[in-house]
PDB file of N, CA and C in Angstrom:
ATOM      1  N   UNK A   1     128.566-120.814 -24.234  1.00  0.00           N
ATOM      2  CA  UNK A   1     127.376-120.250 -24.813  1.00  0.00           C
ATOM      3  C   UNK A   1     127.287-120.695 -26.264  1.00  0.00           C
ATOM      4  N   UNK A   2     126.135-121.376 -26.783  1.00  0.00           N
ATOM      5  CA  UNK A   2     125.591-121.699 -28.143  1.00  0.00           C
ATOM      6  C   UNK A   2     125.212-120.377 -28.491  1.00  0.00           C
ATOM      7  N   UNK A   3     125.486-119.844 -29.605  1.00  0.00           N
ATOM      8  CA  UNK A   3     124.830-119.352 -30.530  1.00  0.00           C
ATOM      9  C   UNK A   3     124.283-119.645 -31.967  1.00  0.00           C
ATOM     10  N   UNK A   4     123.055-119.298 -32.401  1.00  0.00           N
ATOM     11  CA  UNK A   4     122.530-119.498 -33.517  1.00  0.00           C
ATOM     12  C   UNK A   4     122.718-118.874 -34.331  1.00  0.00           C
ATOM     13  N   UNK A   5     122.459-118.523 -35.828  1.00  0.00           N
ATOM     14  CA  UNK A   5     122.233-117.300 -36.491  1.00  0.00           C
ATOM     15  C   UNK A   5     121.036-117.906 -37.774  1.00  0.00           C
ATOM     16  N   UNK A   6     119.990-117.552 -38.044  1.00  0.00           N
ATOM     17  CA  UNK A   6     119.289-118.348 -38.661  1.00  0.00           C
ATOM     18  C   UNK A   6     118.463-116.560 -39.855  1.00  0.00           C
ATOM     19  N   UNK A   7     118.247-117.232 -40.967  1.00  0.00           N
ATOM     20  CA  UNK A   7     117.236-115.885 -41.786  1.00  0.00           C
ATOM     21  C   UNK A   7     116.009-116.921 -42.007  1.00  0.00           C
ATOM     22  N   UNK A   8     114.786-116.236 -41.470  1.00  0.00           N
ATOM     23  CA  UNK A   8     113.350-116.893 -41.945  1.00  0.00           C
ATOM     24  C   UNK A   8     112.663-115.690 -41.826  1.00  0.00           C
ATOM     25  N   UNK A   9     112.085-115.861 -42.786  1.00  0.00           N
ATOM     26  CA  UNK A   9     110.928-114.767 -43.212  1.00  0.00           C
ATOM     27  C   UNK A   9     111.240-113.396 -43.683  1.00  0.00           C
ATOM     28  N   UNK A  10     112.704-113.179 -44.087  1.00  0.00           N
ATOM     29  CA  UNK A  10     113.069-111.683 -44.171  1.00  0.00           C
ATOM     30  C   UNK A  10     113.668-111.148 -42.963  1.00  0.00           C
ATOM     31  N   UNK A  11     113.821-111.887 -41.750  1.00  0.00           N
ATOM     32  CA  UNK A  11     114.458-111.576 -41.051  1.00  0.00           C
ATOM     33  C   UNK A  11     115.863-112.559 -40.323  1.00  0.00           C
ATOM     34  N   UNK A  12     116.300-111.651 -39.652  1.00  0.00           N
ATOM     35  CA  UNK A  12     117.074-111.988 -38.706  1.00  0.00           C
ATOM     36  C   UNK A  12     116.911-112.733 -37.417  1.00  0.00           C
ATOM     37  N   UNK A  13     117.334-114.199 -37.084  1.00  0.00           N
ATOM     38  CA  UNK A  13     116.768-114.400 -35.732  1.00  0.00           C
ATOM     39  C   UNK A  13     118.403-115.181 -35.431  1.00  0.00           C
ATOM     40  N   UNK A  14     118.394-114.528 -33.877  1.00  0.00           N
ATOM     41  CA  UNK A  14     119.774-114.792 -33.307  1.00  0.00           C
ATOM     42  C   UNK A  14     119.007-115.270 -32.039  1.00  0.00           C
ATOM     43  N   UNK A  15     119.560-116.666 -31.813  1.00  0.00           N
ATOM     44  CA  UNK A  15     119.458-117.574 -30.782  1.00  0.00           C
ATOM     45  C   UNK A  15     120.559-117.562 -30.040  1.00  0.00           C
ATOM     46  N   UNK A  16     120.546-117.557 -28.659  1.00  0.00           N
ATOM     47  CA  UNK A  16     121.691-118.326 -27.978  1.00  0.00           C
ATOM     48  C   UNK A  16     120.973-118.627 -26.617  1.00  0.00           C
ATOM     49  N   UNK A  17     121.402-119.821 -26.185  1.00  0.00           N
ATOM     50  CA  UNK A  17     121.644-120.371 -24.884  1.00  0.00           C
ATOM     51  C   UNK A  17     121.808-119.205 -23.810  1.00  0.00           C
ATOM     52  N   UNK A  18     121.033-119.413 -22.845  1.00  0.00           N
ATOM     53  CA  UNK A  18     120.981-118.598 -21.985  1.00  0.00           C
ATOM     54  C   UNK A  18     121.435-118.948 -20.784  1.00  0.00           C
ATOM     55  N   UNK A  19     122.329-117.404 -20.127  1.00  0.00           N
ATOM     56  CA  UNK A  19     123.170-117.528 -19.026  1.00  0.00           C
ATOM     57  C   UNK A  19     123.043-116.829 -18.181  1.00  0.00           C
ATOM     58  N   UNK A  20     122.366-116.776 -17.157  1.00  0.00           N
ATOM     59  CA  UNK A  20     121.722-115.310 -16.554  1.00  0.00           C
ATOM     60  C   UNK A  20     123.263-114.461 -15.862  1.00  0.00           C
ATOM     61  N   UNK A  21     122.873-113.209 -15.739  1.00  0.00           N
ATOM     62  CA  UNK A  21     124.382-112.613 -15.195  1.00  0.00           C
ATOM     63  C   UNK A  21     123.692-112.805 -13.828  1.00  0.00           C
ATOM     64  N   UNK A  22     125.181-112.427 -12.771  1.00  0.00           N
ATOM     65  CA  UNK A  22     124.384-112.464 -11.656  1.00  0.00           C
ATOM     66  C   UNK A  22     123.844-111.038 -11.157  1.00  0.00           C
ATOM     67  N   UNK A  23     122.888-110.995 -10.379  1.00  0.00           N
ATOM     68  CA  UNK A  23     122.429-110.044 -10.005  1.00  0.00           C
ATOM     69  C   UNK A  23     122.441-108.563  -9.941  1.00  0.00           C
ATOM     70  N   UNK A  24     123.755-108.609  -9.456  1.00  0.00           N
ATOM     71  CA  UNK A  24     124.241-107.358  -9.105  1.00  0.00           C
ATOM     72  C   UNK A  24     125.432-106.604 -10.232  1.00  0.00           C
ATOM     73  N   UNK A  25     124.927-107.377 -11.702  1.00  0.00           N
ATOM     74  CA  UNK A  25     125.357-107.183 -13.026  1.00  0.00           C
ATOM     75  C   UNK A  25     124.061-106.597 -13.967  1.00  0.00           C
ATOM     76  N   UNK A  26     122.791-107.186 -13.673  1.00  0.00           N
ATOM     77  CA  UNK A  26     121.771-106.941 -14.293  1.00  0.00           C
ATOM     78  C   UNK A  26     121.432-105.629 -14.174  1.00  0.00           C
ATOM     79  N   UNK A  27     120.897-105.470 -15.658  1.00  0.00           N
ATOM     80  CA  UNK A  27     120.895-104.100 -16.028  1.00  0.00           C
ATOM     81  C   UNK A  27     119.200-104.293 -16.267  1.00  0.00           C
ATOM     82  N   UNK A  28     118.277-103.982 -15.666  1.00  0.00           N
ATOM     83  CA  UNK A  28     116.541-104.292 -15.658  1.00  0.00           C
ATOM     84  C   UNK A  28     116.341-103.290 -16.306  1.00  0.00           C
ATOM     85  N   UNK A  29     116.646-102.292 -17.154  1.00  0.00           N
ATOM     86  CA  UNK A  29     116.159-100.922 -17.886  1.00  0.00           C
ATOM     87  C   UNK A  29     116.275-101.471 -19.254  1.00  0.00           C
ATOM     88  N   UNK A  30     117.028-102.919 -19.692  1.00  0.00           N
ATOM     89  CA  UNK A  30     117.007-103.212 -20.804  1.00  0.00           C
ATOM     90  C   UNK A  30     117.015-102.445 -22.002  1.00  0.00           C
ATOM     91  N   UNK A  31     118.375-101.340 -21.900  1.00  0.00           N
ATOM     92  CA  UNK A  31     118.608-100.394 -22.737  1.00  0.00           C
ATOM     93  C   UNK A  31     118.971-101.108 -23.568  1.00  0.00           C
ATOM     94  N   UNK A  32     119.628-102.586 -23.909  1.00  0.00           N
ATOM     95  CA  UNK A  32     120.344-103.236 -25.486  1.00  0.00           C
ATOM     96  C   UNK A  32     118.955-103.373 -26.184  1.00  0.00           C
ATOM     97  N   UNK A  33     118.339-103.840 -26.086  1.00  0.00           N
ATOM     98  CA  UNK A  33     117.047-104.391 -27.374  1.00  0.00           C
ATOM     99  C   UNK A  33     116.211-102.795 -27.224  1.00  0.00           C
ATOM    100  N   UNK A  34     116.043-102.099 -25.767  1.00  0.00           N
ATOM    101  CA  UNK A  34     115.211-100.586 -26.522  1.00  0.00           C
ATOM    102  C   UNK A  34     116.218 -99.431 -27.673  1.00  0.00           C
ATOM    103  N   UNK A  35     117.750 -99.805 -27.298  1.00  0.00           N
ATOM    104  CA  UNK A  35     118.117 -99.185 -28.491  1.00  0.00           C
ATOM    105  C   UNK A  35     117.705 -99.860 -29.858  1.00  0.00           C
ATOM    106  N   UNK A  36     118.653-100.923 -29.996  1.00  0.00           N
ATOM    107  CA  UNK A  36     117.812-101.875 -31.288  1.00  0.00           C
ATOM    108  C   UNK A  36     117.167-101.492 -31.828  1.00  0.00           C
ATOM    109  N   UNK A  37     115.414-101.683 -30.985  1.00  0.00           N
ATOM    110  CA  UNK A  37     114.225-101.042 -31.280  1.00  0.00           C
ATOM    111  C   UNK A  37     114.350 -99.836 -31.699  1.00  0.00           C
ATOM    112  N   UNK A  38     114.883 -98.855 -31.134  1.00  0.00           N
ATOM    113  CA  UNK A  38     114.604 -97.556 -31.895  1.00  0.00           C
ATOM    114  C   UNK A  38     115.603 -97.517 -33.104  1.00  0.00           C
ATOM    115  N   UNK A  39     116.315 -97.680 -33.055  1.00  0.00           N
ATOM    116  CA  UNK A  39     117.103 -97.795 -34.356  1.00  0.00           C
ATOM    117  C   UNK A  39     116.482 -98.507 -35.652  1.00  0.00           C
ATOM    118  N   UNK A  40     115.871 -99.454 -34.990  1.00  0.00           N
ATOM    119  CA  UNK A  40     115.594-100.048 -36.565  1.00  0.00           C
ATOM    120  C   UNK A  40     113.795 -98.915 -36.777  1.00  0.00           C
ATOM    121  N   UNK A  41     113.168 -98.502 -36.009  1.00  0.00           N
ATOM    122  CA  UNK A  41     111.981 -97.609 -35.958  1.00  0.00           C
ATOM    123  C   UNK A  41     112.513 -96.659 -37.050  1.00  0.00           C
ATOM    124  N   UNK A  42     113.877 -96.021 -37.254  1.00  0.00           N
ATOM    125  CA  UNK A  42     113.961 -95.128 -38.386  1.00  0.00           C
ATOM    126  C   UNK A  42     113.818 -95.722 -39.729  1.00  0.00           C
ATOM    127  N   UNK A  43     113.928 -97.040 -39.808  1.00  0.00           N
ATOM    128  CA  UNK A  43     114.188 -97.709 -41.180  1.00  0.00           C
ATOM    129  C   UNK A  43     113.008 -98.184 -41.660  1.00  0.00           C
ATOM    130  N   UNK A  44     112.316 -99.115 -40.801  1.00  0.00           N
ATOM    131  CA  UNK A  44     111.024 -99.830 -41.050  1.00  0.00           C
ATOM    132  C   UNK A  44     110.276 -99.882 -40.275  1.00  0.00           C
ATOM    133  N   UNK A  45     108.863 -99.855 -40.814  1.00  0.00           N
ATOM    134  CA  UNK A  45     108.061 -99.911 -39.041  1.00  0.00           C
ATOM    135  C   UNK A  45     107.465-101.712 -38.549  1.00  0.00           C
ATOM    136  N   UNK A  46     108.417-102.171 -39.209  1.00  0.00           N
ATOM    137  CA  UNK A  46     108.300-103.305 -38.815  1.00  0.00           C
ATOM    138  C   UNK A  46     109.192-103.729 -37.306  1.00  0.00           C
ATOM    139  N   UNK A  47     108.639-104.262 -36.343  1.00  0.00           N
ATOM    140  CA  UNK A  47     109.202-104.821 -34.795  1.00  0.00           C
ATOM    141  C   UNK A  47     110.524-105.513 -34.726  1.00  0.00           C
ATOM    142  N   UNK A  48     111.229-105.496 -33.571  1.00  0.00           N
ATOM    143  CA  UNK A  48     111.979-106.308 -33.015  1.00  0.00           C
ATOM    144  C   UNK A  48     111.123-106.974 -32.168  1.00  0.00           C
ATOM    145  N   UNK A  49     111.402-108.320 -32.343  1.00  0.00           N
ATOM    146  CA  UNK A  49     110.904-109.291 -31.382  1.00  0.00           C
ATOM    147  C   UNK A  49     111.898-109.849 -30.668  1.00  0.00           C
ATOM    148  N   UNK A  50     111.494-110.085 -29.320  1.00  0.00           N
ATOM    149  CA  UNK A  50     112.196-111.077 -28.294  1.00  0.00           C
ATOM    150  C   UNK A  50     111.461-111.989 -27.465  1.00  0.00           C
ATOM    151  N   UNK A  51     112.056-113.088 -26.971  1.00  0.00           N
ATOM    152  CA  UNK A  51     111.320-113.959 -26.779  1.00  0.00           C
ATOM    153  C   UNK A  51     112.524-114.734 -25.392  1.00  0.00           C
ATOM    154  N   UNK A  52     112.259-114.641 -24.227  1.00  0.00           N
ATOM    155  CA  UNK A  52     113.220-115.492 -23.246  1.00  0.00           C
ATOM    156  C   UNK A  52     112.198-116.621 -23.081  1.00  0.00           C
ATOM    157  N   UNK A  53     113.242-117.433 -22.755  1.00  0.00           N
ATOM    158  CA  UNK A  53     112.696-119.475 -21.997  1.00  0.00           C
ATOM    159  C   UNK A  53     113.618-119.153 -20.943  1.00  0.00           C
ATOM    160  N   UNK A  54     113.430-120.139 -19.938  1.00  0.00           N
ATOM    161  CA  UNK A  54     114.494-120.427 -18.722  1.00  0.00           C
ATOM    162  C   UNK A  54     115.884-121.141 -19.492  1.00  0.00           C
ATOM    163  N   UNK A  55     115.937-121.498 -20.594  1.00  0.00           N
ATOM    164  CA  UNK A  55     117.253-121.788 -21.078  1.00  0.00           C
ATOM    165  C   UNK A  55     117.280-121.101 -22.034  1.00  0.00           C
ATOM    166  N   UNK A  56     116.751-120.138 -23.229  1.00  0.00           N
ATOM    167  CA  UNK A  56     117.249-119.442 -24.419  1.00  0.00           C
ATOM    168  C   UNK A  56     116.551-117.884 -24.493  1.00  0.00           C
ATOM    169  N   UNK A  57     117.536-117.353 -25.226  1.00  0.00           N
ATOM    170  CA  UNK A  57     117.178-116.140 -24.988  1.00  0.00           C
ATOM    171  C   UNK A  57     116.879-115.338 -27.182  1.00  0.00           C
ATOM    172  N   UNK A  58     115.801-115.617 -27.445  1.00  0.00           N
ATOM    173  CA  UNK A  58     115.766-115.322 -29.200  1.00  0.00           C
ATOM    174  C   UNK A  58     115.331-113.729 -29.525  1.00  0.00           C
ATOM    175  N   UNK A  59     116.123-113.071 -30.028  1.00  0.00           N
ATOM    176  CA  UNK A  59     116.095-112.245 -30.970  1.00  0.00           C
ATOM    177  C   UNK A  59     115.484-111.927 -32.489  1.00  0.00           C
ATOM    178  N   UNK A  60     114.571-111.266 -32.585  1.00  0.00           N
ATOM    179  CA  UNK A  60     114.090-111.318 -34.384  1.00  0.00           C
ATOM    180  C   UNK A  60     114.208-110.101 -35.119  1.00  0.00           C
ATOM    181  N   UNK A  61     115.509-109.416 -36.013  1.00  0.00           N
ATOM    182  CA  UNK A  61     115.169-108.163 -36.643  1.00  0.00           C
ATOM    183  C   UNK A  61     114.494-108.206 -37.736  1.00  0.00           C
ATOM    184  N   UNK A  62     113.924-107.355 -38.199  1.00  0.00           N
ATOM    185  CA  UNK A  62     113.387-107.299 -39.983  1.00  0.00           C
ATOM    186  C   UNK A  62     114.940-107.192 -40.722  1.00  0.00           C
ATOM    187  N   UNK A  63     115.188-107.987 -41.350  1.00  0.00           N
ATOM    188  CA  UNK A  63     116.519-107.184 -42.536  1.00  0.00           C
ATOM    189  C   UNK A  63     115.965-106.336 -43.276  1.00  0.00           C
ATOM    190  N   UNK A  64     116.827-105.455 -43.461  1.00  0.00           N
ATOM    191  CA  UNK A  64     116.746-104.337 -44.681  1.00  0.00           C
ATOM    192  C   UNK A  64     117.057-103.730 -46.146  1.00  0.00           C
ATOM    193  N   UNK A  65     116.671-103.531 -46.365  1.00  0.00           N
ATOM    194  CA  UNK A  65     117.027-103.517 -48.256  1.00  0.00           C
ATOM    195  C   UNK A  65     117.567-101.992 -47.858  1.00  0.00           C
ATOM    196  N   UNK A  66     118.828-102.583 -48.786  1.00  0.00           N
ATOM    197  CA  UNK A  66     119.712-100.723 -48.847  1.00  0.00           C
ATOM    198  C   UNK A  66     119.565-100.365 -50.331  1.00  0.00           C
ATOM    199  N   UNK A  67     118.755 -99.445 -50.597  1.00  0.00           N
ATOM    200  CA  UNK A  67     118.827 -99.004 -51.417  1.00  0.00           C
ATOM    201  C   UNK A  67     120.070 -98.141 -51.992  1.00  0.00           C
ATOM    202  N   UNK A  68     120.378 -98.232 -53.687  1.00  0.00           N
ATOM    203  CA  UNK A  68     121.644 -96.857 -54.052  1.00  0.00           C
ATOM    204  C   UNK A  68     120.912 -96.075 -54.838  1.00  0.00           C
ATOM    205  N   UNK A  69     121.614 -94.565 -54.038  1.00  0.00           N
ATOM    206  CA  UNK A  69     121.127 -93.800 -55.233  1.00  0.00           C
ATOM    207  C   UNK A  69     121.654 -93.970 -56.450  1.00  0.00           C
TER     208      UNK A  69
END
């Protein structure tokens, strides 16, 4: 498996090569990216994006500014 790790635009985009599991591994409720999603929903209301091809599978978070008190 290739992986990427790339920052454009303020965000996060994680590429990798795609490997399908087999079948009777697949999890179709796609709880990894709806947690994600809600997690980053407390911080910014800016999206997670995803994006599958028949060979890659891309990821996009907003990064975040941590503020100190």
């Amino acid at each position: 498996m290739e992986i990427d790790l790339t920052a454009e635009d303020g965000r996060l985009v994680v590429t990798n090569s795609l490997l399908e599991k087999p079948k009777e591994l697949v999890d179709e409720g796609g709880t990894g990216l709806a947690n994600i999603s809600q997690r980053y929903s407390y911080f910014t209301d800016e999206t997670v994006e995803a994006d599958k091809t028949v060979d890659m599978f891309k990821v996009s978070v907003p990064l975040i500014e941590i503020e100190t008190i």
